[in-house]
Protein backbone atom coordinates (compact mmCIF):
# COMPACT_ATOMS: atom_id res chain seq x y z
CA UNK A 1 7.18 -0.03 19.76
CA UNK A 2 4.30 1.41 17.51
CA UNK A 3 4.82 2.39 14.51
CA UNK A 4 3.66 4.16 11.34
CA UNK A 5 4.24 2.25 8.19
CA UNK A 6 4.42 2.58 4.22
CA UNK A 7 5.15 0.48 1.27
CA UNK A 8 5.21 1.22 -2.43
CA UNK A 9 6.03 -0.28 -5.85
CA UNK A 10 7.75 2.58 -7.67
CA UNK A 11 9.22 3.04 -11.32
CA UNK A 12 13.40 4.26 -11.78
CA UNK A 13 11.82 7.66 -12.34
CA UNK A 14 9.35 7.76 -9.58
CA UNK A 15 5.77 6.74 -10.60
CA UNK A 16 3.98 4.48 -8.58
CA UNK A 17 0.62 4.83 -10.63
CA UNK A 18 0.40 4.00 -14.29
CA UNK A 19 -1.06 5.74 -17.48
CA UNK A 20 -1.52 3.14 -20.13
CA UNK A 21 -5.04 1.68 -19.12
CA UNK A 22 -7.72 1.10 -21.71
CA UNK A 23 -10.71 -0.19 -21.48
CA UNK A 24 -10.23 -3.66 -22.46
CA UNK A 25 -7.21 -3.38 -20.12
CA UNK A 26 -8.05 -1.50 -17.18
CA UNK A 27 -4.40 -1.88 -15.12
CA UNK A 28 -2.13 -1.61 -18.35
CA UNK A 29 0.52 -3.39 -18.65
CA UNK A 30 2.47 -0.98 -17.01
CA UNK A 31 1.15 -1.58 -13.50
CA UNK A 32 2.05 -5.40 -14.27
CA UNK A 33 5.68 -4.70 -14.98
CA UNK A 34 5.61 -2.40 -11.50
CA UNK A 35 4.31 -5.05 -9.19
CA UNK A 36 5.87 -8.02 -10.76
CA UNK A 37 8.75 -8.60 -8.51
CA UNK A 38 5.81 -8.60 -5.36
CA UNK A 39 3.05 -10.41 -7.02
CA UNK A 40 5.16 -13.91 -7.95
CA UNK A 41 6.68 -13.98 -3.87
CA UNK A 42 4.72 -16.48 -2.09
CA UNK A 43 3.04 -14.60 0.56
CA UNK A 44 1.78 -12.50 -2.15
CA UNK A 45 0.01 -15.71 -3.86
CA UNK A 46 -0.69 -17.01 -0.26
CA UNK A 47 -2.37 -14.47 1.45
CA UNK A 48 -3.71 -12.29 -1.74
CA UNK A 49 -4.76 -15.01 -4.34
CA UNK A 50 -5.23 -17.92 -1.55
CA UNK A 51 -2.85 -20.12 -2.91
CA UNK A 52 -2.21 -22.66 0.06
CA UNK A 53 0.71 -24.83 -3.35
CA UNK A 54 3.81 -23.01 -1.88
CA UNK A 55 4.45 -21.64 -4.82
CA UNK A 56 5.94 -18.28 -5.87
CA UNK A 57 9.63 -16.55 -5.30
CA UNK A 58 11.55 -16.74 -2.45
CA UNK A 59 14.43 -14.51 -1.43
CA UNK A 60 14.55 -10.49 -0.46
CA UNK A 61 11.65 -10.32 -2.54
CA UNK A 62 9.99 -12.50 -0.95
CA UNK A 63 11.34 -11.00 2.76
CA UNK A 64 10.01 -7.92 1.96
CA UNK A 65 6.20 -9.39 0.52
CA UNK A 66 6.77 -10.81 3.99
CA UNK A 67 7.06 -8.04 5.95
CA UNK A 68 4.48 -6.04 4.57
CA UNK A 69 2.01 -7.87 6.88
CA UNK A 70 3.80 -8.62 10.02
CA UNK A 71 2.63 -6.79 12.94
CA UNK A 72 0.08 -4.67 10.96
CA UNK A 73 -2.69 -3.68 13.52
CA UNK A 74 -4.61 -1.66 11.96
CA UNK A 75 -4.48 0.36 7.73
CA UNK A 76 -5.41 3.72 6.59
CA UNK A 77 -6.35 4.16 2.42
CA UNK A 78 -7.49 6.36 0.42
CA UNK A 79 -10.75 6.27 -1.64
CA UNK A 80 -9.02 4.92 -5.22
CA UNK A 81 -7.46 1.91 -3.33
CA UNK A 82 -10.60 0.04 -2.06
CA UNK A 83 -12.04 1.38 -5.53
CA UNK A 84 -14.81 4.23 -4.80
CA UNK A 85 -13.42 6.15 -7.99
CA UNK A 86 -14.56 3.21 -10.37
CA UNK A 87 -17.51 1.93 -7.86
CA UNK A 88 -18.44 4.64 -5.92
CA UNK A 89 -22.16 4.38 -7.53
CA UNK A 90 -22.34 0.84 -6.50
CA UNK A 91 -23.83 0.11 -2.83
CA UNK A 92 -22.63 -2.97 -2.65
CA UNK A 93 -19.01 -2.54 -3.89
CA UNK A 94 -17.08 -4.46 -1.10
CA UNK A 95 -13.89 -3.67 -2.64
CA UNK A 96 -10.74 -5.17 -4.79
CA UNK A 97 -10.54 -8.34 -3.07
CA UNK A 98 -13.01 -10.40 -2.94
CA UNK A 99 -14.53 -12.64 0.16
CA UNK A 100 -10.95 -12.56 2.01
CA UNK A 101 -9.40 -9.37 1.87
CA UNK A 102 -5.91 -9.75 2.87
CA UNK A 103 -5.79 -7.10 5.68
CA UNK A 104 -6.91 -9.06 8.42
CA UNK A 105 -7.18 -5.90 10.71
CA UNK A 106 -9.44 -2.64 10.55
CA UNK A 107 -8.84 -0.85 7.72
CA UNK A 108 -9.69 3.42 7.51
CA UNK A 109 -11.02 4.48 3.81
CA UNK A 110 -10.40 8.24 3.49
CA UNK A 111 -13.32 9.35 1.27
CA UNK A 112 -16.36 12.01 1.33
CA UNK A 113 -18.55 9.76 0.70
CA UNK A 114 -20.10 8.15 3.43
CA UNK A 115 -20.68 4.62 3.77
CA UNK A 116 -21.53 1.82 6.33
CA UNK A 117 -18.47 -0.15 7.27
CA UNK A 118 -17.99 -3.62 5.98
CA UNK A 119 -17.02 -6.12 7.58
CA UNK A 120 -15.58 -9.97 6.77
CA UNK A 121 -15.66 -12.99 8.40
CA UNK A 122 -11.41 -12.80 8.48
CA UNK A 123 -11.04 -10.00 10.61
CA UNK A 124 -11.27 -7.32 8.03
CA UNK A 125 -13.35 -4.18 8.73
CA UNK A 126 -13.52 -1.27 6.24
CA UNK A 127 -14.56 1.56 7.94
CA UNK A 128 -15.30 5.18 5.64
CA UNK A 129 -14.23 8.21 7.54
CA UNK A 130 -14.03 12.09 6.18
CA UNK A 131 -10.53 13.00 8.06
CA UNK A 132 -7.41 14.38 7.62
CA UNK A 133 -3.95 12.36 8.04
CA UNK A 134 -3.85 12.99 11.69
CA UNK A 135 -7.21 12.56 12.92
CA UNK A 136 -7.48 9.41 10.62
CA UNK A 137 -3.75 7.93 12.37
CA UNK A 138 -5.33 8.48 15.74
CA UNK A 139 -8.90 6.30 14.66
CA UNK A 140 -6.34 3.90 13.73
CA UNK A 141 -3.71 3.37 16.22
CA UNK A 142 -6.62 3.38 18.86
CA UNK A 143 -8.17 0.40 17.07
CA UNK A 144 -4.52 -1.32 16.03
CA UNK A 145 -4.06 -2.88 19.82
CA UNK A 146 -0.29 -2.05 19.86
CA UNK A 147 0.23 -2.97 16.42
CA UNK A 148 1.66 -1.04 13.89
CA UNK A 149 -0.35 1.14 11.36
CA UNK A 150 0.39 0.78 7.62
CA UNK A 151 -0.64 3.57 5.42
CA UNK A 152 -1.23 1.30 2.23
CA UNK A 153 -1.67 4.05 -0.38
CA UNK A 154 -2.53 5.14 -2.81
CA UNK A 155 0.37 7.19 -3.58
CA UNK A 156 -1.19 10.95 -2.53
CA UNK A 157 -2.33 9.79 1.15
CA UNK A 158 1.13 8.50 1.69
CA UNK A 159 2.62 11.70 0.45
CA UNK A 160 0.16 13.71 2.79
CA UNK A 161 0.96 11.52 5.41
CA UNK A 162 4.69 12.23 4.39
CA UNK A 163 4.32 16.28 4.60
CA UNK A 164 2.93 15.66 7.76
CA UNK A 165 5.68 13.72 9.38
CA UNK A 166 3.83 11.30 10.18
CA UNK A 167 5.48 8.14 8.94
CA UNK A 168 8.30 5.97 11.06
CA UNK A 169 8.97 3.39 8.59
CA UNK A 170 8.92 3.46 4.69
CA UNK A 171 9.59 0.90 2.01
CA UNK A 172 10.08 1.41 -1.70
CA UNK A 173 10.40 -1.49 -3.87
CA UNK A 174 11.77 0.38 -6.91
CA UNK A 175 11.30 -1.82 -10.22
CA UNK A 176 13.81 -1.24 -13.18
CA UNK A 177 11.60 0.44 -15.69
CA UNK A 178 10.77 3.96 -16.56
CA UNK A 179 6.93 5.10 -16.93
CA UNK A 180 7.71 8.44 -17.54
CA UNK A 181 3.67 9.63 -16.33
CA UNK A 182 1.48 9.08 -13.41
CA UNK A 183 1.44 9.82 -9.60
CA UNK A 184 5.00 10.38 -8.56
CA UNK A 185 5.73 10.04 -4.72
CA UNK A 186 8.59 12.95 -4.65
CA UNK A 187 6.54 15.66 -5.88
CA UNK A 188 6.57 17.79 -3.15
CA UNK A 189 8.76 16.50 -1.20
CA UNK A 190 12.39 17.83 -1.32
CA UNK A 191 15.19 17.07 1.31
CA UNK A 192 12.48 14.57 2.93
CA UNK A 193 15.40 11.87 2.80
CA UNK A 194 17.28 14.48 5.53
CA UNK A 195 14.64 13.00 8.13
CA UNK A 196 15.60 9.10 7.75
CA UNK A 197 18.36 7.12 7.83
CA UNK A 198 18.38 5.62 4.01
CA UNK A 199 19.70 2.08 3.03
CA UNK A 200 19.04 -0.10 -0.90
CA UNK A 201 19.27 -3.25 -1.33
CA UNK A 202 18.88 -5.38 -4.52
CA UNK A 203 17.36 -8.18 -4.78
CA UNK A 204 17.62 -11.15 -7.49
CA UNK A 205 14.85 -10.11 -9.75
CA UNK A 206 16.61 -6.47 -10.34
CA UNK A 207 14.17 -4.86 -7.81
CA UNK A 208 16.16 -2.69 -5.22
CA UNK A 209 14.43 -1.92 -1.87
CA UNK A 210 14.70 1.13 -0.38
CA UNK A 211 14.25 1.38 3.10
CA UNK A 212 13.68 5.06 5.18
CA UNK A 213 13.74 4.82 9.18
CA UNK A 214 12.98 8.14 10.43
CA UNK A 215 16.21 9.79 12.87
């Protein structure tokens, strides 16, 4: 069955968007420490970086990097994620990820700026639409064939998409650091752990994975 989908690398305390980027390092090396655990699993250097070695982690870190693509059909993002904060002025921004995006599927940009869709020879499609969470879930399920649709972040469209009870399925990889500033998924969102079942599991690189699966 279709269904509505989230993952997110959070900190101990919460944050799953940094605050220690300069120019000359415009990530930090805070979002480095948050995303370790996901970027060294081999489907992350497979299907992000194109790394055809077999290289990387294996393990529940690795089932979970995994997972994060099977049976995707179609994604919904918000405007910072493809990059229209930092590139919005550019007309031929095309996004974070070069020639082969990773998606595969159509993918929904929430943003009020309008732009033509773009669209790769892998099956990728960005499409920009002005909508709110449930008018941009039914674009997407409509194009996802049956598949499931992931709402890949950042971390305020997956909270709106939260307040609006609109997500099945959520994953939390929660690294073992505190940031202590940033985007923090909970704001706003007491007792929403009363409307999923709730199970952790840690895996060998001190990550624990936190799974919700609505009642």
């Amino acid at each position: 069955m279709m269904a509505v989908r989230a993952d997110l690398n959070i900190s101990l305390d919460g944050f799953a968007t940094t605050t220690d980027q300069t120019p000359g390092n415009p990530f930090g090396d805070d979002w480095g420490r948050l995303v370790a655990a996901y970027v060294a699993t081999r489907t992350f250097r497979a299907r992000v970086l194109g790394d055809t070695s077999g290289e990387g982690t294996t393990g529940l870190d690795e089932d979970y990097a995994a997972a994060y693509f099977e049976e995707v059909g179609a994604e919904i993002m918000g405007a910072g994620m493809f990059g229209l904060h930092d590139h919005g002025h550019e007309p031929d921004w095309r996004g974070w990820w070069g020639d082969e995006p990773p998606f595969r599927v159509p993918v929904y940009v929430l943003t009020h700026t309008p732009r033509e869709s773009i669209e790769f020879a892998n099956g990728t499609v960005f499409h920009f639409i002005e909508a709110t969470p449930e008018e941009a879930l039914a674009k997407a399920t409509a194009a996802a064939g049956g598949g499931d649709v992931r709402i890949g972040g950042g971390v305020d469209v997956v909270r709106q998409f939260l307040r609006a009870g609109l997500i099945d399925r959520m994953h939390l990889a929660v690294a073992p650091l505190v940031i202590g500033s940033g985007e923090r998924i909970w704001d706003g969102l007491r007792g929403i752990e009363n409307d999923y079942e709730v199970r952790s599991e840690v895996a060998e690189s001190g990550v624990t994975h936190v799974s919700f699966t609505r009642r």
